[in-house]
ModelCIF file with pLDDT and N, C-alpha, C, O atoms, coordinates in Angstrom:
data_MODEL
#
_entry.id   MODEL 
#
_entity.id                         1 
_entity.type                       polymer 
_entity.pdbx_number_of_molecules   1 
#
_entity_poly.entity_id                      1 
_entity_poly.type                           'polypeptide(L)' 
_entity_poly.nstd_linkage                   no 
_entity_poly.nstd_monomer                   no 
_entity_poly.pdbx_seq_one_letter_code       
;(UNK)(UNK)(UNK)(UNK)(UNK)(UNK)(UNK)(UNK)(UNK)(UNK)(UNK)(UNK)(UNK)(UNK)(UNK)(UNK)
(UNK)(UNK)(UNK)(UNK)(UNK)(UNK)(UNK)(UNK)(UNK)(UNK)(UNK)(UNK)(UNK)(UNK)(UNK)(UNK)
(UNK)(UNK)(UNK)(UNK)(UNK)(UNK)(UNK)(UNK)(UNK)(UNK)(UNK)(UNK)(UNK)(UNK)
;
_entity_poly.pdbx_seq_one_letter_code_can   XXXXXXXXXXXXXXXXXXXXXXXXXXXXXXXXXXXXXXXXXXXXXX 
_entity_poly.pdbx_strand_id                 A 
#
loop_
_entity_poly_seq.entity_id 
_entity_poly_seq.num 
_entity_poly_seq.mon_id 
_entity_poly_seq.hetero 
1 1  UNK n 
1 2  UNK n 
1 3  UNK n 
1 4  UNK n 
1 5  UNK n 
1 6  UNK n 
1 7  UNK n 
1 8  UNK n 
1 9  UNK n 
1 10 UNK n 
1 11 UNK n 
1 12 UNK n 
1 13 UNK n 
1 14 UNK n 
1 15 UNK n 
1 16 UNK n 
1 17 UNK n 
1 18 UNK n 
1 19 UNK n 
1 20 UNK n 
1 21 UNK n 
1 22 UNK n 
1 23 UNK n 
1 24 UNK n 
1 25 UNK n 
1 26 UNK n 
1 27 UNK n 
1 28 UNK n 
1 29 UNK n 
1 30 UNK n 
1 31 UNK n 
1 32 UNK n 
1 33 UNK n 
1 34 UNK n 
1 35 UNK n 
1 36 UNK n 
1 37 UNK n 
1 38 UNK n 
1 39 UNK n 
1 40 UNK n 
1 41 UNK n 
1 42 UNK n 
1 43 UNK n 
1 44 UNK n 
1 45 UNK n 
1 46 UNK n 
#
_struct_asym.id          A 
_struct_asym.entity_id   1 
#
loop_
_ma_qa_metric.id 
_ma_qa_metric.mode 
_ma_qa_metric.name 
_ma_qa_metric.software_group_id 
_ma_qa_metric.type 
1 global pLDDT . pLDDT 
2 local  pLDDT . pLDDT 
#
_ma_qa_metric_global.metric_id      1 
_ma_qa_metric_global.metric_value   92.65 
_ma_qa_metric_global.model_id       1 
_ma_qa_metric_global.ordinal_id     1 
#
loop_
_ma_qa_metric_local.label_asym_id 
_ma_qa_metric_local.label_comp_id 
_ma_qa_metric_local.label_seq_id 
_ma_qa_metric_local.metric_id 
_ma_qa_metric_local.metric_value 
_ma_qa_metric_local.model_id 
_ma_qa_metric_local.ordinal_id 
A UNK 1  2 96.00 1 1  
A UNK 2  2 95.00 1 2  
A UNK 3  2 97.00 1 3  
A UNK 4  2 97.00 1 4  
A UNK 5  2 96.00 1 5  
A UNK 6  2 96.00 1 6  
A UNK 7  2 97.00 1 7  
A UNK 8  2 97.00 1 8  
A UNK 9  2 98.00 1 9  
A UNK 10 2 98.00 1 10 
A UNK 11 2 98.00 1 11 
A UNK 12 2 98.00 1 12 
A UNK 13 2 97.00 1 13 
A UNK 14 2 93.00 1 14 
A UNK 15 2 88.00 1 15 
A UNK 16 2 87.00 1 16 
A UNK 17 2 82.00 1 17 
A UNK 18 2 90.00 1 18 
A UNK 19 2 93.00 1 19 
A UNK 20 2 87.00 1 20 
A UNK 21 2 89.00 1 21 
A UNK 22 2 95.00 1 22 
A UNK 23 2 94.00 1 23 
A UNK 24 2 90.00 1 24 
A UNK 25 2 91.00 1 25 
A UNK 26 2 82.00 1 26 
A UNK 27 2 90.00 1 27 
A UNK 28 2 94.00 1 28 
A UNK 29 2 95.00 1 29 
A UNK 30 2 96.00 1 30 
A UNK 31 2 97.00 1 31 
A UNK 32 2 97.00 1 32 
A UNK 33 2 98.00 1 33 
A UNK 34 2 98.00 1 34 
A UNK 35 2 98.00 1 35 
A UNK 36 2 98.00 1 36 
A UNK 37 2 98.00 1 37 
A UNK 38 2 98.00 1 38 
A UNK 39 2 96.00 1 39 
A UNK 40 2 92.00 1 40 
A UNK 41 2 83.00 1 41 
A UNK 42 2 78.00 1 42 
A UNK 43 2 80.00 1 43 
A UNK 44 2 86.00 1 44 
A UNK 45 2 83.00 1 45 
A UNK 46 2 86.00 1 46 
#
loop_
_atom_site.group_PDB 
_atom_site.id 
_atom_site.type_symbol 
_atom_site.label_atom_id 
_atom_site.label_alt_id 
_atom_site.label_comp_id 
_atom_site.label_asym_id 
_atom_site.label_entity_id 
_atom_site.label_seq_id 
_atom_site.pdbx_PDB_ins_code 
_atom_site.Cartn_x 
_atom_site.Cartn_y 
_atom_site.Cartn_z 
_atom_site.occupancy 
_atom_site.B_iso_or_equiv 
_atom_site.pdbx_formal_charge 
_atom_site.auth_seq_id 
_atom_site.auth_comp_id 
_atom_site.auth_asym_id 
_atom_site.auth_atom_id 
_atom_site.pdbx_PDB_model_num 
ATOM 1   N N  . UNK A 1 1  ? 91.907 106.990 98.322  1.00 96.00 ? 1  UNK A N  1 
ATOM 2   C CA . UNK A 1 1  ? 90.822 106.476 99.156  1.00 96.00 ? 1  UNK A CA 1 
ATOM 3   C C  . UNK A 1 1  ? 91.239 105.191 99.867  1.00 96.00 ? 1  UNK A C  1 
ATOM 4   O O  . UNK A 1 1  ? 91.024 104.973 101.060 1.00 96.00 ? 1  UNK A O  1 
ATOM 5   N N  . UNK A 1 2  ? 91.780 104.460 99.126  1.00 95.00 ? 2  UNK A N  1 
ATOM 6   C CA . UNK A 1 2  ? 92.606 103.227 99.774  1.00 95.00 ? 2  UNK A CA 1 
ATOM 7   C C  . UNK A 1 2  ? 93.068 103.615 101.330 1.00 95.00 ? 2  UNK A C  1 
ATOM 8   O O  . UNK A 1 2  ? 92.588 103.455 102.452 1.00 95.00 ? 2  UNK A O  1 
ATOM 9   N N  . UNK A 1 3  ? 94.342 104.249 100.733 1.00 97.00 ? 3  UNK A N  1 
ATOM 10  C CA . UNK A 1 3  ? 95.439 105.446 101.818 1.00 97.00 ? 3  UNK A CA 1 
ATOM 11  C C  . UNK A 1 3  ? 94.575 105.194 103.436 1.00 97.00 ? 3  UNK A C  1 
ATOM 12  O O  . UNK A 1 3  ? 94.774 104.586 104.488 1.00 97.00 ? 3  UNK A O  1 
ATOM 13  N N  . UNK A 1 4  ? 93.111 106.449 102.579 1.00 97.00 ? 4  UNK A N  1 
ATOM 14  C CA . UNK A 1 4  ? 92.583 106.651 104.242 1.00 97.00 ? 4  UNK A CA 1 
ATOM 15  C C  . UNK A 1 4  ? 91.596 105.525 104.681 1.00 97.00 ? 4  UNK A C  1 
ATOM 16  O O  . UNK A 1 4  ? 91.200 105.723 105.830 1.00 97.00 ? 4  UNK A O  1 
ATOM 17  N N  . UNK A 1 5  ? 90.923 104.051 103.923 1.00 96.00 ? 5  UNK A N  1 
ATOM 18  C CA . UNK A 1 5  ? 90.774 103.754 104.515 1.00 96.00 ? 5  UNK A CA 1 
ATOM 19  C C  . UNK A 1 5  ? 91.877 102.586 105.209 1.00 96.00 ? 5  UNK A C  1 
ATOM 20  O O  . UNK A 1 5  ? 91.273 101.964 106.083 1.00 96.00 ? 5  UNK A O  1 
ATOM 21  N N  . UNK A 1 6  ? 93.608 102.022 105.039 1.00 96.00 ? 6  UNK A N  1 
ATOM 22  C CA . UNK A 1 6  ? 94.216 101.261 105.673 1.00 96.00 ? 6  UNK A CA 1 
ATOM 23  C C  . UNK A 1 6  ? 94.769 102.395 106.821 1.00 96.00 ? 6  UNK A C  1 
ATOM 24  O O  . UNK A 1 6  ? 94.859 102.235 108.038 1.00 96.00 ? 6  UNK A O  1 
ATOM 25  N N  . UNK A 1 7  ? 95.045 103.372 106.159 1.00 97.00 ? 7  UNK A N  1 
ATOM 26  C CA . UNK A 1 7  ? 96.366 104.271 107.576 1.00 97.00 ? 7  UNK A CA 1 
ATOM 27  C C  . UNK A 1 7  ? 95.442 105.165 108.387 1.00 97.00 ? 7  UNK A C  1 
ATOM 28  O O  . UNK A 1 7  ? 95.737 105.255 109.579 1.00 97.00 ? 7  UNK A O  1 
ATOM 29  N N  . UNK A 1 8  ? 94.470 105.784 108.002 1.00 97.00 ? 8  UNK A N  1 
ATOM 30  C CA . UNK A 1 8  ? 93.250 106.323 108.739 1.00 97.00 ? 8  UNK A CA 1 
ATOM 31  C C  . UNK A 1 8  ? 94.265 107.841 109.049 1.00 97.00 ? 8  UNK A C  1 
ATOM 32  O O  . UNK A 1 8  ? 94.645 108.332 110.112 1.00 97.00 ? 8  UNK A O  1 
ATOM 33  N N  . UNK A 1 9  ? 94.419 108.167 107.970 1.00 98.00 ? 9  UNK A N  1 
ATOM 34  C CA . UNK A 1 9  ? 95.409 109.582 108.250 1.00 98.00 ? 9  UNK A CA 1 
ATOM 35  C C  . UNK A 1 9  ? 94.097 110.458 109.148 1.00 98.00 ? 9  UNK A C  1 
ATOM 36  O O  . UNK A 1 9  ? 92.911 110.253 109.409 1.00 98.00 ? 9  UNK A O  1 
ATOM 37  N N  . UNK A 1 10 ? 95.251 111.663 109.447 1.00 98.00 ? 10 UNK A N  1 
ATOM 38  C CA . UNK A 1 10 ? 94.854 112.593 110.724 1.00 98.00 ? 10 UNK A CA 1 
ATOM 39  C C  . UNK A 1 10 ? 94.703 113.924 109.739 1.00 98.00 ? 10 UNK A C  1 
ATOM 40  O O  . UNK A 1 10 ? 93.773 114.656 110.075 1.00 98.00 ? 10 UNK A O  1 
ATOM 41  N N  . UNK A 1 11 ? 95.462 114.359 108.579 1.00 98.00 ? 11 UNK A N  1 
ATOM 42  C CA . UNK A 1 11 ? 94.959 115.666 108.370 1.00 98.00 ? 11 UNK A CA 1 
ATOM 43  C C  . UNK A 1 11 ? 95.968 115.184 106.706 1.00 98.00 ? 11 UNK A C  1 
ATOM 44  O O  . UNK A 1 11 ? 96.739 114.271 106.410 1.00 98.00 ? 11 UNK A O  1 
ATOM 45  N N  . UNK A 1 12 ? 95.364 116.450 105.948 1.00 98.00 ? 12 UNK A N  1 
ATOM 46  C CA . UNK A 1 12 ? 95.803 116.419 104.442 1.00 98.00 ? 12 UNK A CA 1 
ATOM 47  C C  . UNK A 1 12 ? 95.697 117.859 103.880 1.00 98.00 ? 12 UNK A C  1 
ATOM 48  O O  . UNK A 1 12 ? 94.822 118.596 104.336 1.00 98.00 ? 12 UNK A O  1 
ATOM 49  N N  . UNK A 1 13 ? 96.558 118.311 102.893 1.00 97.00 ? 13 UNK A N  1 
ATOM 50  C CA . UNK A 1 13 ? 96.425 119.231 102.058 1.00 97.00 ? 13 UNK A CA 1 
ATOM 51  C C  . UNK A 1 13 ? 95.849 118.838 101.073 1.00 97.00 ? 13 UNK A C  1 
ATOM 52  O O  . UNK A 1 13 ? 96.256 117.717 100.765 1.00 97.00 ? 13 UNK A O  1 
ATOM 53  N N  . UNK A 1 14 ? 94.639 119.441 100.026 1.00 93.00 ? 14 UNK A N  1 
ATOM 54  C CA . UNK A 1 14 ? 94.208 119.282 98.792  1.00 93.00 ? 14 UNK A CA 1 
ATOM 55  C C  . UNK A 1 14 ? 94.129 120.588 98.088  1.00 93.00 ? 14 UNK A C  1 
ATOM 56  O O  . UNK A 1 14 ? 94.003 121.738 98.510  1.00 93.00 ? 14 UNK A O  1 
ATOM 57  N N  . UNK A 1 15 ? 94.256 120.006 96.705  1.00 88.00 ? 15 UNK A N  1 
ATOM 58  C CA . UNK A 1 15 ? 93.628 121.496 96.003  1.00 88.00 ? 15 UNK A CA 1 
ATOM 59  C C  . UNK A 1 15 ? 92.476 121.277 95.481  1.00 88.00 ? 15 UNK A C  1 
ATOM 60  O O  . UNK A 1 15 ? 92.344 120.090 95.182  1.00 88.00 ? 15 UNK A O  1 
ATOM 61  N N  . UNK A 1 16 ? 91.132 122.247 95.125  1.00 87.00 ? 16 UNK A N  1 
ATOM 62  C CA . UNK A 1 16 ? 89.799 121.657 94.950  1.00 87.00 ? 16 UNK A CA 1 
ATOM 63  C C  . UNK A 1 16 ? 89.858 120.517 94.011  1.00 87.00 ? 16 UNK A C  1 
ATOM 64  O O  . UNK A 1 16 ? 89.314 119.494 94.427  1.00 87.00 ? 16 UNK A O  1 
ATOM 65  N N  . UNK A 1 17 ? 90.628 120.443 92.332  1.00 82.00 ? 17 UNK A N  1 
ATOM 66  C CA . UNK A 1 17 ? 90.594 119.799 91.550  1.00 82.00 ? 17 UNK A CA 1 
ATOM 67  C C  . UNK A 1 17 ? 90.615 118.359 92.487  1.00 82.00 ? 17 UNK A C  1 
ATOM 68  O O  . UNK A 1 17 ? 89.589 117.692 92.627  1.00 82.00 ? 17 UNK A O  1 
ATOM 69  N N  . UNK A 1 18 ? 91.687 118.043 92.995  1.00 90.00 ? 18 UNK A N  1 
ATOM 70  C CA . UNK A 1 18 ? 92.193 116.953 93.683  1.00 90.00 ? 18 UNK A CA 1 
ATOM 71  C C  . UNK A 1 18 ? 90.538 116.356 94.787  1.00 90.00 ? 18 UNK A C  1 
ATOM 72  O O  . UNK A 1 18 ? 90.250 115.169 94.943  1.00 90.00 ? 18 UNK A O  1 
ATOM 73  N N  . UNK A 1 19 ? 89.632 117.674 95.445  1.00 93.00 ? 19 UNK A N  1 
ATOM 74  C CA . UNK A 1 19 ? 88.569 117.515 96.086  1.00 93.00 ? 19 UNK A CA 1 
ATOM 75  C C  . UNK A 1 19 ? 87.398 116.978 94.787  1.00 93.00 ? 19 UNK A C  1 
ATOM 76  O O  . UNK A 1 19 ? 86.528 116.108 94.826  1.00 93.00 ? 19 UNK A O  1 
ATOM 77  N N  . UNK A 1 20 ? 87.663 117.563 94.095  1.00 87.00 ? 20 UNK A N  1 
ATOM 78  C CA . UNK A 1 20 ? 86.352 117.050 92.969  1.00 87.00 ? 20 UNK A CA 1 
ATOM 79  C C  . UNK A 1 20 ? 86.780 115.688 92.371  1.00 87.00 ? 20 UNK A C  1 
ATOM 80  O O  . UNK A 1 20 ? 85.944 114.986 91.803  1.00 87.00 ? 20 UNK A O  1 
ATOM 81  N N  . UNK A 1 21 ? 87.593 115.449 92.447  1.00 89.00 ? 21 UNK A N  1 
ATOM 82  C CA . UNK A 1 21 ? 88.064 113.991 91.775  1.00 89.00 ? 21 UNK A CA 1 
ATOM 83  C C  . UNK A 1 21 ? 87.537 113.195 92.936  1.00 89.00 ? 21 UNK A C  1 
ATOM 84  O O  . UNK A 1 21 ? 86.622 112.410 92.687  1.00 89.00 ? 21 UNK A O  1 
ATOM 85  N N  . UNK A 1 22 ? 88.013 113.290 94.255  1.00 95.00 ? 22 UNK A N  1 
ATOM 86  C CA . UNK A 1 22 ? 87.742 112.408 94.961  1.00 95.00 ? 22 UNK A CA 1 
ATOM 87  C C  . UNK A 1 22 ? 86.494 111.882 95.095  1.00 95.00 ? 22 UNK A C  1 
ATOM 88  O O  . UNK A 1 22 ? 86.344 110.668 94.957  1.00 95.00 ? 22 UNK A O  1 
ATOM 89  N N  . UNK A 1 23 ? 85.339 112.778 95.405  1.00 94.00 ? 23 UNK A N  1 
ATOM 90  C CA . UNK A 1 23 ? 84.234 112.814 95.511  1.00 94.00 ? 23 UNK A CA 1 
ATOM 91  C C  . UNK A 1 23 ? 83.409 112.225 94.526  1.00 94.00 ? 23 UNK A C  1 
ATOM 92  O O  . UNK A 1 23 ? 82.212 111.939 94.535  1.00 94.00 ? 23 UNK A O  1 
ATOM 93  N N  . UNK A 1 24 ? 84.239 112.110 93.729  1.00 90.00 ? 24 UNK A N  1 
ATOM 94  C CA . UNK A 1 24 ? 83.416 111.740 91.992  1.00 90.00 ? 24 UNK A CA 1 
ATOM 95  C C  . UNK A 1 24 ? 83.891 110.364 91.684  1.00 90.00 ? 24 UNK A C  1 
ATOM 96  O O  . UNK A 1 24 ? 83.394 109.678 90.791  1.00 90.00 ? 24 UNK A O  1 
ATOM 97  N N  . UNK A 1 25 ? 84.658 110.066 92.285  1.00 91.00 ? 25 UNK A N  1 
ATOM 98  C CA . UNK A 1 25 ? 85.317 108.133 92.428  1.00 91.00 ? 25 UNK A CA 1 
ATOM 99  C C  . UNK A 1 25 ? 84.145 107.021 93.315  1.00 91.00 ? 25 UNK A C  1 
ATOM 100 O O  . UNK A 1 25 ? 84.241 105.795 93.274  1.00 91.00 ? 25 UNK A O  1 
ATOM 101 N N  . UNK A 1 26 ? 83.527 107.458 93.759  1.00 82.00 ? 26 UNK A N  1 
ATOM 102 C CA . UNK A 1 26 ? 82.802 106.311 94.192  1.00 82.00 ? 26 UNK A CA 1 
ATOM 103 C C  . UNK A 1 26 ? 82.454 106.440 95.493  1.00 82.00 ? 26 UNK A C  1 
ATOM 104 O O  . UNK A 1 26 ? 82.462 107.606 95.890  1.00 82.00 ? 26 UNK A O  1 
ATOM 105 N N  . UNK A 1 27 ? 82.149 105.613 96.285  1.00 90.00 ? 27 UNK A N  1 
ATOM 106 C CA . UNK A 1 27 ? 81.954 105.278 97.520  1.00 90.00 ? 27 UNK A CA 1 
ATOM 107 C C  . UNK A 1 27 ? 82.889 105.907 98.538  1.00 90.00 ? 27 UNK A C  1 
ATOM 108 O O  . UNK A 1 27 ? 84.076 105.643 98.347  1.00 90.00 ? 27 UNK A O  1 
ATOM 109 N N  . UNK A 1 28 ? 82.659 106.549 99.401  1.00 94.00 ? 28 UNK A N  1 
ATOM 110 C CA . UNK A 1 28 ? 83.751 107.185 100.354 1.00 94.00 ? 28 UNK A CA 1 
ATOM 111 C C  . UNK A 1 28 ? 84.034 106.374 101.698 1.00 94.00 ? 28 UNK A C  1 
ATOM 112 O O  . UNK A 1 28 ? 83.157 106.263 102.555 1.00 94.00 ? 28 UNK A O  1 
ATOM 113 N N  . UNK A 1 29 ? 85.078 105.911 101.815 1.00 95.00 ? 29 UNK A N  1 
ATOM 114 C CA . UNK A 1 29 ? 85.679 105.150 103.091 1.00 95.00 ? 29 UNK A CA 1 
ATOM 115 C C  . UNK A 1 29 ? 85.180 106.156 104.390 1.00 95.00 ? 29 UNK A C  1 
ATOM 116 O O  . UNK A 1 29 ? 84.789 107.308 104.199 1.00 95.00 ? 29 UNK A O  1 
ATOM 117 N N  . UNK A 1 30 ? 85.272 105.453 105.886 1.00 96.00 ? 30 UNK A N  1 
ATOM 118 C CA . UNK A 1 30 ? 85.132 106.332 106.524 1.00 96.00 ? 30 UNK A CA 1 
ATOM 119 C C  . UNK A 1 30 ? 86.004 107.529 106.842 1.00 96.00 ? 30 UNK A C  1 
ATOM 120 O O  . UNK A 1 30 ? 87.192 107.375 106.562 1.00 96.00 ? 30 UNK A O  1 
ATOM 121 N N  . UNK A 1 31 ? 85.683 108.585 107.322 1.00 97.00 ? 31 UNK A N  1 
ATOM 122 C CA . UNK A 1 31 ? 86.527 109.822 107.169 1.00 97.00 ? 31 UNK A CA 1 
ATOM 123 C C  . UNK A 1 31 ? 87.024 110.514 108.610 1.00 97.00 ? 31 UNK A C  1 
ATOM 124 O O  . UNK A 1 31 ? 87.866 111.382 108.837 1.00 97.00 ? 31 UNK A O  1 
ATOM 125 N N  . UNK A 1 32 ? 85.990 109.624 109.623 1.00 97.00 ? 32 UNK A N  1 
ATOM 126 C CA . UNK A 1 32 ? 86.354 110.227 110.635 1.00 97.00 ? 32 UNK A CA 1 
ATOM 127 C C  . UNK A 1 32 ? 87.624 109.913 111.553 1.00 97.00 ? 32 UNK A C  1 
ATOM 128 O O  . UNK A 1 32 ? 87.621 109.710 112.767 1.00 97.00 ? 32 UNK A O  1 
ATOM 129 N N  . UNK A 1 33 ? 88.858 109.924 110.554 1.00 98.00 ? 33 UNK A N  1 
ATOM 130 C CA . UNK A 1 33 ? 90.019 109.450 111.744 1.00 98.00 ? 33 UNK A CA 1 
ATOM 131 C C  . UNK A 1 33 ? 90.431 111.344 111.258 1.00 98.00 ? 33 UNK A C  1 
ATOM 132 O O  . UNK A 1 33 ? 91.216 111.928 112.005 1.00 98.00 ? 33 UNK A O  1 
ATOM 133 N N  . UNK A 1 34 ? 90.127 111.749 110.618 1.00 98.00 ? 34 UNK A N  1 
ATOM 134 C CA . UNK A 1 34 ? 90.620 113.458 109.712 1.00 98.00 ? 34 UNK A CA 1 
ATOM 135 C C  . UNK A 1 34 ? 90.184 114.150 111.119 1.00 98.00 ? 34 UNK A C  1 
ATOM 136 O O  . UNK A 1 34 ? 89.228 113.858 111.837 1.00 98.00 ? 34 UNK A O  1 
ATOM 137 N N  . UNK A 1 35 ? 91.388 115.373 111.333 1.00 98.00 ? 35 UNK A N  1 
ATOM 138 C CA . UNK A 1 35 ? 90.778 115.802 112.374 1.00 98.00 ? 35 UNK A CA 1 
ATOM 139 C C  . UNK A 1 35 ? 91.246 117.525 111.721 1.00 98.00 ? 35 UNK A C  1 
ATOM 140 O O  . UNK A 1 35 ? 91.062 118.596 112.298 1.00 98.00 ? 35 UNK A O  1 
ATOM 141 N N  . UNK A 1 36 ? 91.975 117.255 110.166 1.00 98.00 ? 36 UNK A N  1 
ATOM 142 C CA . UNK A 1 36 ? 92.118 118.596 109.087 1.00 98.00 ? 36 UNK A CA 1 
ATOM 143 C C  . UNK A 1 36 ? 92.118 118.021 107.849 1.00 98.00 ? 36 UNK A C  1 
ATOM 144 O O  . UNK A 1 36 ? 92.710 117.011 107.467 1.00 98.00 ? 36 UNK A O  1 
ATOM 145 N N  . UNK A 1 37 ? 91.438 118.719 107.296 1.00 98.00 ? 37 UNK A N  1 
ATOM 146 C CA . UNK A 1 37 ? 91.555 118.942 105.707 1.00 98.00 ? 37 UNK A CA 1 
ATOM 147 C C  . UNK A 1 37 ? 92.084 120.925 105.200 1.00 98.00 ? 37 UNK A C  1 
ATOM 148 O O  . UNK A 1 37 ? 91.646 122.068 105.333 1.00 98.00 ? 37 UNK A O  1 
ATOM 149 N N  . UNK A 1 38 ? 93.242 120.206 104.609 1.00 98.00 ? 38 UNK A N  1 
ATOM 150 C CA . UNK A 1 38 ? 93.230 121.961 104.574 1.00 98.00 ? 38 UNK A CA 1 
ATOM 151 C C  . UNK A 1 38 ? 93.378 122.181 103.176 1.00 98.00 ? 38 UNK A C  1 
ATOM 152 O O  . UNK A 1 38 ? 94.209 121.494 102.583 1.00 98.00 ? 38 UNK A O  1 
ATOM 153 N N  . UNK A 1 39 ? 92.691 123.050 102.531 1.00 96.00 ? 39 UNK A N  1 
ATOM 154 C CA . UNK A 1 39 ? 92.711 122.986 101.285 1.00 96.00 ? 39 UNK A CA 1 
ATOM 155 C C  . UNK A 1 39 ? 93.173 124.792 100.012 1.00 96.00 ? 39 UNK A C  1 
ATOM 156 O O  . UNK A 1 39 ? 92.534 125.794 100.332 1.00 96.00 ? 39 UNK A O  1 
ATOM 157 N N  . UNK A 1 40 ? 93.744 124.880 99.319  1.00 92.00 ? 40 UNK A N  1 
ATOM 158 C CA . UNK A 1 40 ? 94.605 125.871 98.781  1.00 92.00 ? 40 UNK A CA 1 
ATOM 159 C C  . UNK A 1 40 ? 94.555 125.764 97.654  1.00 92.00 ? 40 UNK A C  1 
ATOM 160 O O  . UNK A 1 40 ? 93.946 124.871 97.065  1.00 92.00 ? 40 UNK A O  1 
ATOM 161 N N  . UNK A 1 41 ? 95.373 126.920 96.994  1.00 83.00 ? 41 UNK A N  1 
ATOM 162 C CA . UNK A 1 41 ? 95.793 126.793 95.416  1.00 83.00 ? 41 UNK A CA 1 
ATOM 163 C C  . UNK A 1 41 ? 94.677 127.379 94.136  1.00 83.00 ? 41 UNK A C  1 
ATOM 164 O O  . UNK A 1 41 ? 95.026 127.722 93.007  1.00 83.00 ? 41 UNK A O  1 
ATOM 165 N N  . UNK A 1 42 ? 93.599 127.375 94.554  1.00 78.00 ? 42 UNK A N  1 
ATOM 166 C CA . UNK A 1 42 ? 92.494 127.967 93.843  1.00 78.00 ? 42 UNK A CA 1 
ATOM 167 C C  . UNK A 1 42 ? 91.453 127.967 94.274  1.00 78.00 ? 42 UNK A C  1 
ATOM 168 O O  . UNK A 1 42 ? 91.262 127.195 95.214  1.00 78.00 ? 42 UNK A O  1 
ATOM 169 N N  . UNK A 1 43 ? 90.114 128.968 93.716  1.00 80.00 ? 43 UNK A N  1 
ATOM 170 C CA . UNK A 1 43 ? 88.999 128.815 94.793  1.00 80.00 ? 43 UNK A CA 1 
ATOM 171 C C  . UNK A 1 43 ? 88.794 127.945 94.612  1.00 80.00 ? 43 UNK A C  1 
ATOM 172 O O  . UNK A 1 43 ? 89.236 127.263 93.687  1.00 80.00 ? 43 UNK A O  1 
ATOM 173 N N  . UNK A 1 44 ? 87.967 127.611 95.514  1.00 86.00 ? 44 UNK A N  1 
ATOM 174 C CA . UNK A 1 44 ? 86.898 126.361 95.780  1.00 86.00 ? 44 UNK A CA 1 
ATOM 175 C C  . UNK A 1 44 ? 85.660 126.991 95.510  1.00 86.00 ? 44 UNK A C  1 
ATOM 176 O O  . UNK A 1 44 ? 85.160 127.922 96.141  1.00 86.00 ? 44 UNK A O  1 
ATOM 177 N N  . UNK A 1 45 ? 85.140 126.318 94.369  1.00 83.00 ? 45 UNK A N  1 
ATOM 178 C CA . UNK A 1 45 ? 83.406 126.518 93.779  1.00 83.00 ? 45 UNK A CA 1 
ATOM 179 C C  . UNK A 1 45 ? 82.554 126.169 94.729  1.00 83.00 ? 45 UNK A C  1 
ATOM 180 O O  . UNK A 1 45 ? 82.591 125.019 95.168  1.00 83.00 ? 45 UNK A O  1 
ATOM 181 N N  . UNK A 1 46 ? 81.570 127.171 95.245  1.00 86.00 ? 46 UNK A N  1 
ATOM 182 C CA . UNK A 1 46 ? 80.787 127.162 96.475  1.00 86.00 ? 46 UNK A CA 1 
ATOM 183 C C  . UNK A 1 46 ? 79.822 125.441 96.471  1.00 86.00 ? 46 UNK A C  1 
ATOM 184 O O  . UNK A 1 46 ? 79.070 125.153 97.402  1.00 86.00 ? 46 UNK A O  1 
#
């Protein structure tokens, strides 16, 4: 979360685990410099 809010990345691979952690840390920086999130490796729980 740091990461995107100093470098303001443009796109990322995750796997859901990696999506549920994030989300569950706190406060979310802004997100709109992302112009992909692409995400793999197992489903993603609706």
């Amino acid at each position: 979360l740091a990461v995107i809010s100093e470098h303001r990345p443009t796109t990322t691979f995750c796997v859901p685990t990696q999506l549920r952690r994030l989300l569950a840390t706190g406060p979310l920086p802004s997100l709109s410099s992302f112009r992909l999130l692409a995400h793999a490796g197992e489903p993603c729980p609706a």
